[in-house]
Every structure is written in structure tokens, then in C-alpha cells.
C-alpha atoms as a PDB file:
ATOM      1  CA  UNK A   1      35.471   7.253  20.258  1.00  0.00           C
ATOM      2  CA  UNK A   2      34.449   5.198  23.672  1.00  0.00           C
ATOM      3  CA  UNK A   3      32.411   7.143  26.429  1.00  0.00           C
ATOM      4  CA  UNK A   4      33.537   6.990  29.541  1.00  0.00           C
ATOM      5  CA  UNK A   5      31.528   4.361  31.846  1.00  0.00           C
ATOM      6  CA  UNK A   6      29.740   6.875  33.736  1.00  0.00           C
ATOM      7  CA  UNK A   7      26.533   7.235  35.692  1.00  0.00           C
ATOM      8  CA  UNK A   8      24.238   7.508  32.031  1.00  0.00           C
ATOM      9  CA  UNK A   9      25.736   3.920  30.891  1.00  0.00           C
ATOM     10  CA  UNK A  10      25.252   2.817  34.903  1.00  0.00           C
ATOM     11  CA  UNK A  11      21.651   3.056  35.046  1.00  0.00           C
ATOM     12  CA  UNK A  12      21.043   1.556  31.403  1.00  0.00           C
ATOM     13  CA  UNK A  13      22.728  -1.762  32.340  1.00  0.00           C
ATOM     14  CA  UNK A  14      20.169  -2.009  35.138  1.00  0.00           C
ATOM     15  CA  UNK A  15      17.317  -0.987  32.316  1.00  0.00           C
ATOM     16  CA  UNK A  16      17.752  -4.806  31.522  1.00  0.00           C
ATOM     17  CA  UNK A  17      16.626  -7.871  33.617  1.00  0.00           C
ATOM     18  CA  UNK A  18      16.943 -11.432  32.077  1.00  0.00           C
ATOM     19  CA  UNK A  19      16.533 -13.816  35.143  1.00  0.00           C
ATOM     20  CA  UNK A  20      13.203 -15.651  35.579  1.00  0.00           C
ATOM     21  CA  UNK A  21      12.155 -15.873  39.000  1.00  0.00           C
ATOM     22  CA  UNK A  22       9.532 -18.875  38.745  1.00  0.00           C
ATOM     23  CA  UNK A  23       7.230 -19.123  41.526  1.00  0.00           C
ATOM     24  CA  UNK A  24       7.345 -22.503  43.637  1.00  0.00           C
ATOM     25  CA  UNK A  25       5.418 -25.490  42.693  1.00  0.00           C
ATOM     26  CA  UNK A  26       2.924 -25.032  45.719  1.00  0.00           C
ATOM     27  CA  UNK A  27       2.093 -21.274  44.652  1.00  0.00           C
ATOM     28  CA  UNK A  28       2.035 -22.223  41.144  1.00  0.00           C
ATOM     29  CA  UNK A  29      -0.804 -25.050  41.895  1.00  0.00           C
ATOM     30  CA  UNK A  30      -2.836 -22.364  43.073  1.00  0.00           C
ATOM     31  CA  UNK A  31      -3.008 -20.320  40.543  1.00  0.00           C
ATOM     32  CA  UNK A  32      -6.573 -19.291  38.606  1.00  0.00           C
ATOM     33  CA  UNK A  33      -4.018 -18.961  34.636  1.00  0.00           C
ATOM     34  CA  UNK A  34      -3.096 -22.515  33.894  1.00  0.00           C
ATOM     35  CA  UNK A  35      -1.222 -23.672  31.162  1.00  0.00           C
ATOM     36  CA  UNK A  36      -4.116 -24.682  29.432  1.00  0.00           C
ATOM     37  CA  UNK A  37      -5.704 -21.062  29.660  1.00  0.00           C
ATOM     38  CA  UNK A  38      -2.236 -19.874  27.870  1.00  0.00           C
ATOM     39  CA  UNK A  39      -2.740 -22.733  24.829  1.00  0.00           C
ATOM     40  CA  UNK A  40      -6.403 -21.564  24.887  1.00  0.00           C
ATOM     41  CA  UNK A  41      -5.754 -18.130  24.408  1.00  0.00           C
ATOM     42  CA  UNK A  42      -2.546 -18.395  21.947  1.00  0.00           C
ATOM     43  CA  UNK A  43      -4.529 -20.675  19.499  1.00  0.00           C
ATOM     44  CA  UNK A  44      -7.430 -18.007  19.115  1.00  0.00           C
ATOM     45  CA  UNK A  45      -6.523 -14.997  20.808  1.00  0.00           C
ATOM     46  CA  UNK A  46     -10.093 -13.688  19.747  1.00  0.00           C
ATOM     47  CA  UNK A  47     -12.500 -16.551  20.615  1.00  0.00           C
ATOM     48  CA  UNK A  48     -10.540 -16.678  24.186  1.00  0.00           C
ATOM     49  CA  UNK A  49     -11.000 -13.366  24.753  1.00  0.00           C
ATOM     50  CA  UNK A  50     -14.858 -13.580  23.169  1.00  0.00           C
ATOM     51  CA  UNK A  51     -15.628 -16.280  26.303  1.00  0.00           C
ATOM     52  CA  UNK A  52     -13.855 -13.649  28.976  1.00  0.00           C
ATOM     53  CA  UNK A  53     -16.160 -11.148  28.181  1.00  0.00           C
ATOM     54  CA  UNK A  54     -19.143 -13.487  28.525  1.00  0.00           C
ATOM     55  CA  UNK A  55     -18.523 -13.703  31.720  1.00  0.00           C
ATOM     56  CA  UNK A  56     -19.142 -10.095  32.020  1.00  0.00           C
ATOM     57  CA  UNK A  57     -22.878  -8.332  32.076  1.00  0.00           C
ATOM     58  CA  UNK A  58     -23.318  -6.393  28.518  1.00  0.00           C
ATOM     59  CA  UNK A  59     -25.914  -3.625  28.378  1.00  0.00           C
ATOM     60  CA  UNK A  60     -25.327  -4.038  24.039  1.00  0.00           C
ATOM     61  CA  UNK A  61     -22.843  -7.402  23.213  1.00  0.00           C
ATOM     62  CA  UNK A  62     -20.708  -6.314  20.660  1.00  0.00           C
ATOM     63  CA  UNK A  63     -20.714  -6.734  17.274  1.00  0.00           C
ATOM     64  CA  UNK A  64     -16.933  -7.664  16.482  1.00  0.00           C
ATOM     65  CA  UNK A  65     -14.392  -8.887  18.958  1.00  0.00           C
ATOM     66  CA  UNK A  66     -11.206  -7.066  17.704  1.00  0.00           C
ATOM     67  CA  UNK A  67     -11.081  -4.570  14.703  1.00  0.00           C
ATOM     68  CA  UNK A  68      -7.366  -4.470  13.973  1.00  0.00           C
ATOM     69  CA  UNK A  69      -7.914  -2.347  10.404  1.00  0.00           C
ATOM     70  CA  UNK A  70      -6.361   1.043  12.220  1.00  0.00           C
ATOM     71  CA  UNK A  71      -3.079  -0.818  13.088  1.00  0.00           C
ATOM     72  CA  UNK A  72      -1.359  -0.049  15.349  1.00  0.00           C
ATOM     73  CA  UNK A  73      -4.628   0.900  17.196  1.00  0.00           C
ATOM     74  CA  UNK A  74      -7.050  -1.610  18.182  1.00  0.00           C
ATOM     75  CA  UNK A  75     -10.571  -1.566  18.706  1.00  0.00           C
ATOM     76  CA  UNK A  76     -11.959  -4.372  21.158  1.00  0.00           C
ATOM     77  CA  UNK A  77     -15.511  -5.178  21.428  1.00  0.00           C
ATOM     78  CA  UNK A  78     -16.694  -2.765  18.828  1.00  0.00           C
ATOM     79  CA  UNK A  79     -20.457  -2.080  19.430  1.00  0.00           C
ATOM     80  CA  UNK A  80     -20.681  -3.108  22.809  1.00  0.00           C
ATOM     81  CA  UNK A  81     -21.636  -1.382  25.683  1.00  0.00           C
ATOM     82  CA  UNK A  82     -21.292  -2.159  29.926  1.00  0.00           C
ATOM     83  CA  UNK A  83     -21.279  -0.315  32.845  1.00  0.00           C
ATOM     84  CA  UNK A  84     -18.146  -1.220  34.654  1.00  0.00           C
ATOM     85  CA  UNK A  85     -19.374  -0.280  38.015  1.00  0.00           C
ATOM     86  CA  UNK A  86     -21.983  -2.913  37.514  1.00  0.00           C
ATOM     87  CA  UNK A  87     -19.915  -5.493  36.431  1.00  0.00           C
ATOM     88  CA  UNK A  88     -17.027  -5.077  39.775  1.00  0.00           C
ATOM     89  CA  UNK A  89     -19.555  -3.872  42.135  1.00  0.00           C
ATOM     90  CA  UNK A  90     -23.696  -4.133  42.349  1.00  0.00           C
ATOM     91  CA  UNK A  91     -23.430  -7.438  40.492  1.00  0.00           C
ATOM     92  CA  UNK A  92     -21.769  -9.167  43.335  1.00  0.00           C
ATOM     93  CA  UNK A  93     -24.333  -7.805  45.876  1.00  0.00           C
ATOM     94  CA  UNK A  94     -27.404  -9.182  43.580  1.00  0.00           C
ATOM     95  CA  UNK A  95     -25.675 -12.419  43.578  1.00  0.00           C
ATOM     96  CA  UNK A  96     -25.854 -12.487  47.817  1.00  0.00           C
ATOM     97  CA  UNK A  97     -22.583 -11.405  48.334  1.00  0.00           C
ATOM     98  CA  UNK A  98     -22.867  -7.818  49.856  1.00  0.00           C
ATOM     99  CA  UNK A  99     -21.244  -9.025  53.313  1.00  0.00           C
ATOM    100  CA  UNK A 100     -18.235 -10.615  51.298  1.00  0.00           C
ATOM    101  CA  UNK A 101     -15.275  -8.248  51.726  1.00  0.00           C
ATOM    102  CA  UNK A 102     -14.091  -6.429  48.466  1.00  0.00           C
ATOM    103  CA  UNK A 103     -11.473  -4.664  49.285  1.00  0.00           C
ATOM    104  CA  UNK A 104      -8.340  -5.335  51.842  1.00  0.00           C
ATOM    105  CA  UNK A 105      -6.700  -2.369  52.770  1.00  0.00           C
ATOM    106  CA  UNK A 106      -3.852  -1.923  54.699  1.00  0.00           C
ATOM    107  CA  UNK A 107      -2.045   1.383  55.176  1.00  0.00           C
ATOM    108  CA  UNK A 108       0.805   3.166  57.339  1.00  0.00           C
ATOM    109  CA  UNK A 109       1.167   2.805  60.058  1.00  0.00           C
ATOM    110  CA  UNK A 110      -0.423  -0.464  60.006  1.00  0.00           C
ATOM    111  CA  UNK A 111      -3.864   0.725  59.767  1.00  0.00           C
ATOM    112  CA  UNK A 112      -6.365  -1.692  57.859  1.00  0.00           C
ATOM    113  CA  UNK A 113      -9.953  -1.976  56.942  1.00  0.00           C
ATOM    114  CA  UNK A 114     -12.211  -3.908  54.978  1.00  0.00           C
ATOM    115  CA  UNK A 115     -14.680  -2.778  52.560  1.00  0.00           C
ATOM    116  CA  UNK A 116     -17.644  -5.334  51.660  1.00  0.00           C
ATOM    117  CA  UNK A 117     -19.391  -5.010  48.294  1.00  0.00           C
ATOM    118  CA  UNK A 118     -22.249  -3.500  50.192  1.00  0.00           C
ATOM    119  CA  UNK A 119     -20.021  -0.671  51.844  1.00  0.00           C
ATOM    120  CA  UNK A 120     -18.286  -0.382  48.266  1.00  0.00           C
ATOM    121  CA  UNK A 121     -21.630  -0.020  46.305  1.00  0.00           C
ATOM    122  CA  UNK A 122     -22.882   2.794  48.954  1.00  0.00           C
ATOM    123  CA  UNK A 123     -19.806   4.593  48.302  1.00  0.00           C
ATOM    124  CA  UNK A 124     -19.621   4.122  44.346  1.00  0.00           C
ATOM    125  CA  UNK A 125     -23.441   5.672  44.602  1.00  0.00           C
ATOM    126  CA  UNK A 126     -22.811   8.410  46.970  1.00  0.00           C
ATOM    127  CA  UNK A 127     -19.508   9.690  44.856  1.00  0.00           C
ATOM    128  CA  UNK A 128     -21.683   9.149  41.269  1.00  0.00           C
ATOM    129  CA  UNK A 129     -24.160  10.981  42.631  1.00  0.00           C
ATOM    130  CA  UNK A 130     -22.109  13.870  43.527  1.00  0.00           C
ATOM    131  CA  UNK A 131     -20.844  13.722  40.252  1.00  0.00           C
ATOM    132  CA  UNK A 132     -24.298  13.927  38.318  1.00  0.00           C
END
């Protein structure tokens, strides 16, 4: 017995997108993810990802990059510890670069502001404060 194409079997057919939509040749030779950093990562997914997170401030480095023994679950960076607000925020304003802008924000009706790592660090303190 056939179902009738109805509104169920509609919205499934759109479910599924197989186009590629590659970005122009300009955009792509801006990009930071190169094809290099894709062969880099493919051939050792866990020394690639070892480097990324040295590039990140540990309070405790970890002791094992991926523990995979609980599959389907994964474990990354088993023993280590960071403070994440550290690593997006108050390290950038250490480094000189409180006045930079951190966040671009643009909301309705065309309102906008900018939030430098300064203004964002004040504001990450004052709300973790109010939560202590």
C-alpha cells in the first residue's frame, strides 16, 4: 500500500539538501582553515587537536588527549583543567588588548554597540560575582 503524497512526505523531501554552495575564490583566500589544517587534522586527529589546545592557558594540562574506551562517549583532555572565562576574556586584556572590540552587536531596529574586552571582562566580573 502507497501513502498518499501529503504534507508528512512534503516536509521530509526538504529534510534533505545535497547541493554544495562553495564560497568564491576571494572569500575562500581569506579564510583562517586551509586545506592544509584539514590534512593536518585528518592524519592525527589527536596530535592536531593536542597543538589547538596549546594555544589555550591550562590551570592542570591534561593527561590524555582523547579517552575513547566508553564509546560512544568521549572524554577529551582527561585531567585537565582551564577557566574558560580566562581563556576568551582577561587573557586578551593582559596581552594589551582591552580597547580592542570583542563583541559586534547589532540588534532591531538597527541598534548596535560594541563591547571591548575591557567592558566584557567588567561585566563577566560583575555577573560572577553576583553569582558567588
Amino acid at each position: 500500500m502507497t501513502q498518499p503524497d501529503g504534507p508528512s512526505n512534503t516536509l521530509d523531501n526538504l529534510l534533505t539538501e545535497s547541493r554544495a554552495f562553495p564560497p568564491s575564490q576571494e572569500f575562500a583566500a581569506q579564510a583562517n582553515a586551509t586545506s592544509a589544517l584539514y590534512e593536518e587534522a585528518s592524519a592525527d586527529r589527536e596530535a592536531f587537536w593536542a597543538k589547538q589546545a596549546e594555544r589555550l592557558a591550562w590551570d592542570t594540562k591534561w593527561d590524555q588527549v582523547l579517552d575513547w574506551s566508553n564509546a560512544p562517549f568521549s572524554k577529551w583532555f582527561v585531567g585537565g583543567k582551564l577557566n574558560v572565562a580566562y581563556n576568551c576574556v582577561d587573557r586578551h586584556v593582559e596581552a594589551g588588548n582591552g580597547d580592542r572590540v570583542a563583541i559586534y552587536w547589532e540588534g532591531e531596529p538597527g541598534d548596535s554597540r560594541e563591547i571591548t574586552y575591557a567592558e566584557l571582562q567588567r561585566e563577566v566580573s560583575r555577573t560572577a560575582n553576583a553569582l558567588a
